[in-house]
Protein backbone atom coordinates (compact mmCIF):
# COMPACT_ATOMS: atom_id res chain seq x y z
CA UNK A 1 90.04 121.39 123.16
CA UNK A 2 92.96 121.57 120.73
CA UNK A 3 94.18 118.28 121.97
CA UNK A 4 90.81 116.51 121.03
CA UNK A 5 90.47 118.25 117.83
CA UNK A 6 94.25 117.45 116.93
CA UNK A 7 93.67 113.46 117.60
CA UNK A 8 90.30 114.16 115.60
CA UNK A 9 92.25 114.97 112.63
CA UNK A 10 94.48 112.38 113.12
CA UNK A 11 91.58 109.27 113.34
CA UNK A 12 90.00 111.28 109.93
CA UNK A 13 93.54 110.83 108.26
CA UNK A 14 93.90 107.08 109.16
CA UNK A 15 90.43 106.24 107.99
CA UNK A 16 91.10 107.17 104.98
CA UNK A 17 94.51 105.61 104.03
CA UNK A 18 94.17 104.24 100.89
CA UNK A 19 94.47 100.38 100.30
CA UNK A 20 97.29 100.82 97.84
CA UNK A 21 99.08 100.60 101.01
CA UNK A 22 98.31 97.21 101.17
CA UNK A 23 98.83 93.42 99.51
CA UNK A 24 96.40 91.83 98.17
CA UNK A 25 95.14 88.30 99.05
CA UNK A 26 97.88 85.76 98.08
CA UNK A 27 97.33 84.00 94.84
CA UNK A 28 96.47 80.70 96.74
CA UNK A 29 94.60 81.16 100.42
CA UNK A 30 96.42 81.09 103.12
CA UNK A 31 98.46 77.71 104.00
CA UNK A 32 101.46 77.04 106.00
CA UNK A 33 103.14 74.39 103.13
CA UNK A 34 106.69 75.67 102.51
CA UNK A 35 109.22 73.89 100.23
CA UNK A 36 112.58 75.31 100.81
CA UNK A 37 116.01 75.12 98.83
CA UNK A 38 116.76 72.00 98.29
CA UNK A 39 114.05 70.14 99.52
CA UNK A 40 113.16 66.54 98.59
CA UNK A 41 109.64 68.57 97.14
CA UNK A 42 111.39 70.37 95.39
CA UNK A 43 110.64 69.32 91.99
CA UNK A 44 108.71 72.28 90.18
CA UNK A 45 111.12 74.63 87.85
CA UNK A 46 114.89 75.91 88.40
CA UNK A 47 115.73 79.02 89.59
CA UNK A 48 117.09 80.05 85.91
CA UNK A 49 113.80 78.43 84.83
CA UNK A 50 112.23 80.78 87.12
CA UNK A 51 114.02 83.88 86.27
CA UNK A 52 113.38 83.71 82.62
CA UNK A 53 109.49 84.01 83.08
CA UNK A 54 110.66 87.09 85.57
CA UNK A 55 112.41 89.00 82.51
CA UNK A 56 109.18 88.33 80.23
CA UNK A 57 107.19 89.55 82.50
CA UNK A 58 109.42 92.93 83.19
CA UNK A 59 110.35 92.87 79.78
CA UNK A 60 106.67 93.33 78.57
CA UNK A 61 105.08 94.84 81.95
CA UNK A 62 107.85 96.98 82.75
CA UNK A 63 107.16 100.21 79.91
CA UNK A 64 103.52 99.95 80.16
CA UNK A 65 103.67 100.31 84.13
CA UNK A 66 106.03 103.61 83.10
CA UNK A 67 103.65 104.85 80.80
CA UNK A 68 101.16 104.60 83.44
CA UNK A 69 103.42 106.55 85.65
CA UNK A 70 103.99 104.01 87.65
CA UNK A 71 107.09 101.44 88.79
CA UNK A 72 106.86 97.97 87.95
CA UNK A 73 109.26 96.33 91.27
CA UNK A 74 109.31 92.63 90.59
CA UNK A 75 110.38 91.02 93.97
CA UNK A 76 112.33 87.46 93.09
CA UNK A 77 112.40 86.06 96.45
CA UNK A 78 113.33 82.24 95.50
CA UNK A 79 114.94 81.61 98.60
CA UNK A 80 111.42 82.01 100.15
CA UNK A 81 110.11 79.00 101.14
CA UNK A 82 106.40 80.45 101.11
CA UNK A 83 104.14 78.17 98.38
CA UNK A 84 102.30 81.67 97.20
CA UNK A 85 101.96 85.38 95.02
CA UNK A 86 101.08 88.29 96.07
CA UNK A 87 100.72 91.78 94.57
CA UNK A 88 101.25 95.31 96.33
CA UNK A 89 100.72 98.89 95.56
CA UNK A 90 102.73 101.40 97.59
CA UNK A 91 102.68 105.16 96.31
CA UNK A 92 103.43 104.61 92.51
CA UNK A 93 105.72 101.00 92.83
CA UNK A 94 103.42 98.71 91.01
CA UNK A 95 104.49 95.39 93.13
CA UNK A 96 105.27 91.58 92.78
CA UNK A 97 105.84 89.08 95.39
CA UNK A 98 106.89 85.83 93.37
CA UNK A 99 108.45 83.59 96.11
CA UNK A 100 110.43 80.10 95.82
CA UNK A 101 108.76 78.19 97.51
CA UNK A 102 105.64 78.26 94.67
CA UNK A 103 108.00 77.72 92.14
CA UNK A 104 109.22 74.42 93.43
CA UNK A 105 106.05 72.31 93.93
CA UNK A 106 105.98 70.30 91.79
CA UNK A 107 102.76 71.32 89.57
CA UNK A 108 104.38 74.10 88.87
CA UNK A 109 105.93 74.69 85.05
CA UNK A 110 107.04 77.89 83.51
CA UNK A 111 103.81 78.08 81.98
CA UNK A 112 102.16 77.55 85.42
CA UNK A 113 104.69 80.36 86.74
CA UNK A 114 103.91 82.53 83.85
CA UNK A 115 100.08 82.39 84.86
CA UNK A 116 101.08 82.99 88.36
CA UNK A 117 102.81 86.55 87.36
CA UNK A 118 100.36 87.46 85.05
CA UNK A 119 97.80 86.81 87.82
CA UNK A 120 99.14 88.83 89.92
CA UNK A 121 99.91 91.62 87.26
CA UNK A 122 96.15 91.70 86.54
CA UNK A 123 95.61 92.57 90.36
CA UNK A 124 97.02 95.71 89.27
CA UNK A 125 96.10 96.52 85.88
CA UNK A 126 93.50 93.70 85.03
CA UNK A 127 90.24 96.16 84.96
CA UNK A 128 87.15 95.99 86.63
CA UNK A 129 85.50 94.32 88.54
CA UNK A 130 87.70 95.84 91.62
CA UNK A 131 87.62 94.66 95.12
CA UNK A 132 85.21 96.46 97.21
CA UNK A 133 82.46 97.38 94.28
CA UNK A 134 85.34 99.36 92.28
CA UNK A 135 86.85 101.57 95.50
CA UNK A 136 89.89 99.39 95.48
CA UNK A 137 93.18 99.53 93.22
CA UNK A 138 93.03 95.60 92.76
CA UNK A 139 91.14 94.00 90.25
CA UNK A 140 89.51 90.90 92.18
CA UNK A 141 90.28 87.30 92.49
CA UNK A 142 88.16 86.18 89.67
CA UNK A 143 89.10 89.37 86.80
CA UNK A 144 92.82 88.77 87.95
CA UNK A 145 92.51 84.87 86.64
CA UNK A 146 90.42 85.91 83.84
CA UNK A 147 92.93 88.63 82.35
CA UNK A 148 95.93 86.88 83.05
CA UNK A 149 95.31 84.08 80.43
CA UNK A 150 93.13 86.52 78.07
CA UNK A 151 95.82 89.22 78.25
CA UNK A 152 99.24 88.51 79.48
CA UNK A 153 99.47 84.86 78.83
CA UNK A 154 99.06 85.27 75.56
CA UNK A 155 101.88 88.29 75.14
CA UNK A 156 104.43 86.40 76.93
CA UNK A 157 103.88 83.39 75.17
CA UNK A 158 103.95 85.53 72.20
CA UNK A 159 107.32 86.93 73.10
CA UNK A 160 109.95 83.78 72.16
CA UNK A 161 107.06 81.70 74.14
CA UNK A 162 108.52 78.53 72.78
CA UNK A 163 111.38 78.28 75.52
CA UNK A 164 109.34 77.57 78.00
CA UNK A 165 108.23 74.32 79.63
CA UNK A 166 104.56 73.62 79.01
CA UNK A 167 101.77 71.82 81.33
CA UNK A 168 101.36 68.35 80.42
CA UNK A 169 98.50 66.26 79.78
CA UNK A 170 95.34 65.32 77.69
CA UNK A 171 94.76 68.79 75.94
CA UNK A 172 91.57 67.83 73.78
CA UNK A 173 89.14 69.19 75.02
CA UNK A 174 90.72 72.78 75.21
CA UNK A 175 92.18 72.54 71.30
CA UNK A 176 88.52 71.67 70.09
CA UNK A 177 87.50 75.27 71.50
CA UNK A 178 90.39 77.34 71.12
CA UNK A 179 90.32 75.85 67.18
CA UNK A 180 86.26 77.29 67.33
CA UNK A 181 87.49 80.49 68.93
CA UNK A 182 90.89 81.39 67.04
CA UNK A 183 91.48 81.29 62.86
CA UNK A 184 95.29 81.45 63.02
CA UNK A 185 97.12 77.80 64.15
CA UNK A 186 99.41 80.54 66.60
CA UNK A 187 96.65 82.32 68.32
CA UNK A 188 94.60 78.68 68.89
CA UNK A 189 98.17 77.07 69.95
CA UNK A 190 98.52 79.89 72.49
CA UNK A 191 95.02 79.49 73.27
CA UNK A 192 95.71 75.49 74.31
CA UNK A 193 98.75 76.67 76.24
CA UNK A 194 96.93 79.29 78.32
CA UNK A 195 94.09 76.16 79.10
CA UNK A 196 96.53 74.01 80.00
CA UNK A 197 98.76 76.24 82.36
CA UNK A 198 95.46 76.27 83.75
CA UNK A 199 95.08 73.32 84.75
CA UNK A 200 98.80 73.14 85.74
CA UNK A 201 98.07 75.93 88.93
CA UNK A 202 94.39 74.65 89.80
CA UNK A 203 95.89 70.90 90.31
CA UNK A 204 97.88 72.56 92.92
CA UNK A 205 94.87 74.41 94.60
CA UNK A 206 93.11 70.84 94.89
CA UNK A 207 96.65 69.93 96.80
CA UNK A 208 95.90 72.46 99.02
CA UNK A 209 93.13 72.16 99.87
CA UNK A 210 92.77 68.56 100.44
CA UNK A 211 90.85 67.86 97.48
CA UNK A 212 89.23 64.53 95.92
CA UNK A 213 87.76 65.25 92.82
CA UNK A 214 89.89 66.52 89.77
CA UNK A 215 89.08 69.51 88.20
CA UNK A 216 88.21 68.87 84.41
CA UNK A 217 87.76 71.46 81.35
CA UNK A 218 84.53 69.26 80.55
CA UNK A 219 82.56 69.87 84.42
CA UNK A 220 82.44 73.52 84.72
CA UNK A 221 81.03 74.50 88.35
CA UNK A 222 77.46 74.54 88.07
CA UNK A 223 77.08 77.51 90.52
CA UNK A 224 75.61 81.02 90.27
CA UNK A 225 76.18 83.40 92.55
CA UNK A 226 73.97 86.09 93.48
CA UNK A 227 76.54 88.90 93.87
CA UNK A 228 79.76 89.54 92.53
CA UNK A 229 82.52 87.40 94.48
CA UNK A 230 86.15 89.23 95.01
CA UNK A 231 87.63 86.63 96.77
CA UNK A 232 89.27 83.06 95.63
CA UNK A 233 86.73 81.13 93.15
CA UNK A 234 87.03 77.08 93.73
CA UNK A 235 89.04 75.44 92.39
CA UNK A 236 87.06 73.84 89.29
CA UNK A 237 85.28 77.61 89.14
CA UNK A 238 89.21 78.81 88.61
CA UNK A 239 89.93 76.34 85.85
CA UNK A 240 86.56 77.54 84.03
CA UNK A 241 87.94 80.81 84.57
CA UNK A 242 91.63 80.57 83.21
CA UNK A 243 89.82 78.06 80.36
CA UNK A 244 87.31 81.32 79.69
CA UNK A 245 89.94 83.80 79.40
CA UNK A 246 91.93 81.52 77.38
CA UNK A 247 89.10 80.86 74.57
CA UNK A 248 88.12 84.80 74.50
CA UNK A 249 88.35 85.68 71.22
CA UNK A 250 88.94 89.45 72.21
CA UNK A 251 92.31 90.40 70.40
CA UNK A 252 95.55 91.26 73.08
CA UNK A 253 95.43 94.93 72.01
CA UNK A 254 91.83 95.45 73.27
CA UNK A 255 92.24 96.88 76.43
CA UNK A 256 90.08 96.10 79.85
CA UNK A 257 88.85 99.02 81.72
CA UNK A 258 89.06 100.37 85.40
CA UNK A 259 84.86 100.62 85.45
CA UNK A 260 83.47 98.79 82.83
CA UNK A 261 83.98 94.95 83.15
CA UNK A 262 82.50 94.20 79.28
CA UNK A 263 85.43 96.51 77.83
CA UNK A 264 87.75 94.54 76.27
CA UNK A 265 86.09 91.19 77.06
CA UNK A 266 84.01 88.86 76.01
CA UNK A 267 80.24 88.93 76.40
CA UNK A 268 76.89 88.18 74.77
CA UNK A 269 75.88 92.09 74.34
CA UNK A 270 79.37 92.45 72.42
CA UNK A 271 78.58 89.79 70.02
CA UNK A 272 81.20 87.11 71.30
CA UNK A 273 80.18 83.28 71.42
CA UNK A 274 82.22 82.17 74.56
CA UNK A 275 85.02 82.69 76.90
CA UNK A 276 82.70 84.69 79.11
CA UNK A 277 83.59 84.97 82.70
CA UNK A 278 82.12 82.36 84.65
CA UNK A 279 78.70 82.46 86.81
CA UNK A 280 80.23 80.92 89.97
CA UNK A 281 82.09 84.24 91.07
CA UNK A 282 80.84 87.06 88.08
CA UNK A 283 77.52 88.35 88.99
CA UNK A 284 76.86 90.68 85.76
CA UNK A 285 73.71 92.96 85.81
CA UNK A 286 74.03 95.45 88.24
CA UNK A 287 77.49 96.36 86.93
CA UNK A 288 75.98 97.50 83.86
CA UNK A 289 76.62 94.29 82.07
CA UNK A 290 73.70 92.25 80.23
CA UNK A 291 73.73 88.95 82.04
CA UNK A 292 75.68 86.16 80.49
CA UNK A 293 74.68 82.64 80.63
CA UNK A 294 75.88 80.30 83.47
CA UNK A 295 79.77 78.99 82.15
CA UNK A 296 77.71 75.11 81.85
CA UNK A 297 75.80 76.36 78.56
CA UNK A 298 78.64 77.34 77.17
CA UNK A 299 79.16 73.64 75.11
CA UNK A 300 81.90 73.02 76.48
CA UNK A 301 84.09 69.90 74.75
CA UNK A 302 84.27 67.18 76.32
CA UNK A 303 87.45 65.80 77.34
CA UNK A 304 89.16 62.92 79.83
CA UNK A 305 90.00 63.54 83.39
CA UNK A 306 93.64 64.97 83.45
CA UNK A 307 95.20 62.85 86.48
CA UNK A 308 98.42 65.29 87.94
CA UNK A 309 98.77 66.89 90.45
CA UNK A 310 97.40 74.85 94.89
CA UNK A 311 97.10 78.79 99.89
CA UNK A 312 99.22 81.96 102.01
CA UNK A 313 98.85 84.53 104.13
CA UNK A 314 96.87 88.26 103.88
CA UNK A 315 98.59 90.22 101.81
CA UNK A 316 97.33 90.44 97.97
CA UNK A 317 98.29 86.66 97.41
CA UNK A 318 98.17 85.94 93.80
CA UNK A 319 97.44 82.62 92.53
């Protein structure tokens, strides 16, 4: 009898383990590319390249993830071959995975890198929606993207941004909305940046997934889901989520919440004009939310197809 109620207590303890034990899903899906030291592909950033967007990010990250009572442990593995992100949460260590092996494809910039940390960082402090309907420490796939270029992008950018190396490409269409969204020539310059760091990581994800057709700022995915989404958008519904974030005119300082997604953000109940999260993975509504329109009604610029050129395994894989 004691034996039974013993391995009773025991099953009751495991089942309810929290998750913050765990990693999230990698920023790309899972995908067995790996681009080691000194491989032929490796042509994305430098490791010194690579550790200055590491010391923003701690720089910035590192006090607020004390304040929370927390430990920000940034994990540099650049030896790592692995083309991937990932964030973990073990007791109070708030945790980053940033390997190599991402860092040296070659659509990969600081800028790119940058929105590959702050990705990741919004896993753990990017607000609601959560995975699992809010009874998860991670913020999902879809409100990671969309806080890391509303939020962090824009404070490590702001923070001596200039020294890194920016996407390139056709950036029209993104300065004709970030000059609608933002009054100040820094806040719509940072706004372009964030768009096209954007499009810097989702040209990888179309790599990666063996894709044809280019994502473009100007053919947001016509989608609409039906429920909320927590895992990966595609890869044009990523771009119209980075490009969202980026032209939110909410200011840095106004901070998301852990239960409200429309804290902090932008929406049509809080009086904003755009930069709302997109339809093909945000299912507002029954989150307390007033519906938003699908991304496509947004008027969008148009712009030309940028022609350049992102998966790993279960843990909480960033990108």
């Amino acid at each position: 009898m004691k034996r039974s109620i013993l391995v009773s207590v025991i099953v009751a303890a495991l089942s309810v383990v929290p998750r913050a034990a765990e990693l999230c899903d990698g920023f790309v899906p899972e995908n067995n590319m790996k681009i080691p030291v000194g491989s032929f592909e490796a042509k994305g950033i430098t490791q010194a390249q690579f550790n200055q967007v590491m010391d923003r990010v701690e720089k910035i990250y590192g006090p607020e993830i004390k304040a929370r009572g927390g430990r920000l442990v940034l994990k540099r593995l650049w030896d790592n071959a692995t083309v991937n992100a990932s964030a973990q949460r073990s007791g109070k260590d708030y945790i980053l995975n940033m390997y190599g092996g991402l860092a040296r494809h070659e659509s990969i910039t600081q800028d790119g890198m940058a929105l590959v940390v702050c990705h990741e960082m919004g896993h753990h402090i990017g607000g609601a929606p959560k995975y699992g309907g809010g009874n998860d420490w991670a913020s999902n796939e879809g409100q990671s993207d969309y806080f890391a270029n509303m939020k962090c992008l824009r404070r490590m950018f702001a923070d001596e941004g200039a020294a890194f190396t920016g996407p390139k490409g056709d950036d029209a269409g993104p300065r004709a909305a970030c000059e609608a969204s933002f009054p100040s020539a820094t806040d719509r310059a940072m706004c372009v940046r964030g768009s096209m760091a954007g499009m810097s990581v989702t040209t990888l994800f179309r790599i990666l997934r063996n894709e044809t057709v280019l994502p473009r700022f100007d053919t947001p995915d016509p989608a609409v889901v039906t429920r909320m989404s927590d895992s990966h958008p595609g890869t044009q519904c990523r771009l119209d989520t980075y490009y969202a974030g980026s032209v939110c005119g909410r200011a840095v300082g106004d901070q998301v919440s852990e239960t409200n997604p429309a804290t902090g953000t932008c929406t049509i109940a809080g009086g904003q004009a755009s930069g709302y999260r997109p339809r093909c993975w945000y299912k507002p509504g029954a989150d307390g939310v007033a519906p938003t329109p699908p991304v496509a009604s947004q008027a969008l610029p148009k712009t030309p197809a940028l022609v350049s050129s992102l998966q790993n395994p279960e843990l909480w894989l960033g990108l």
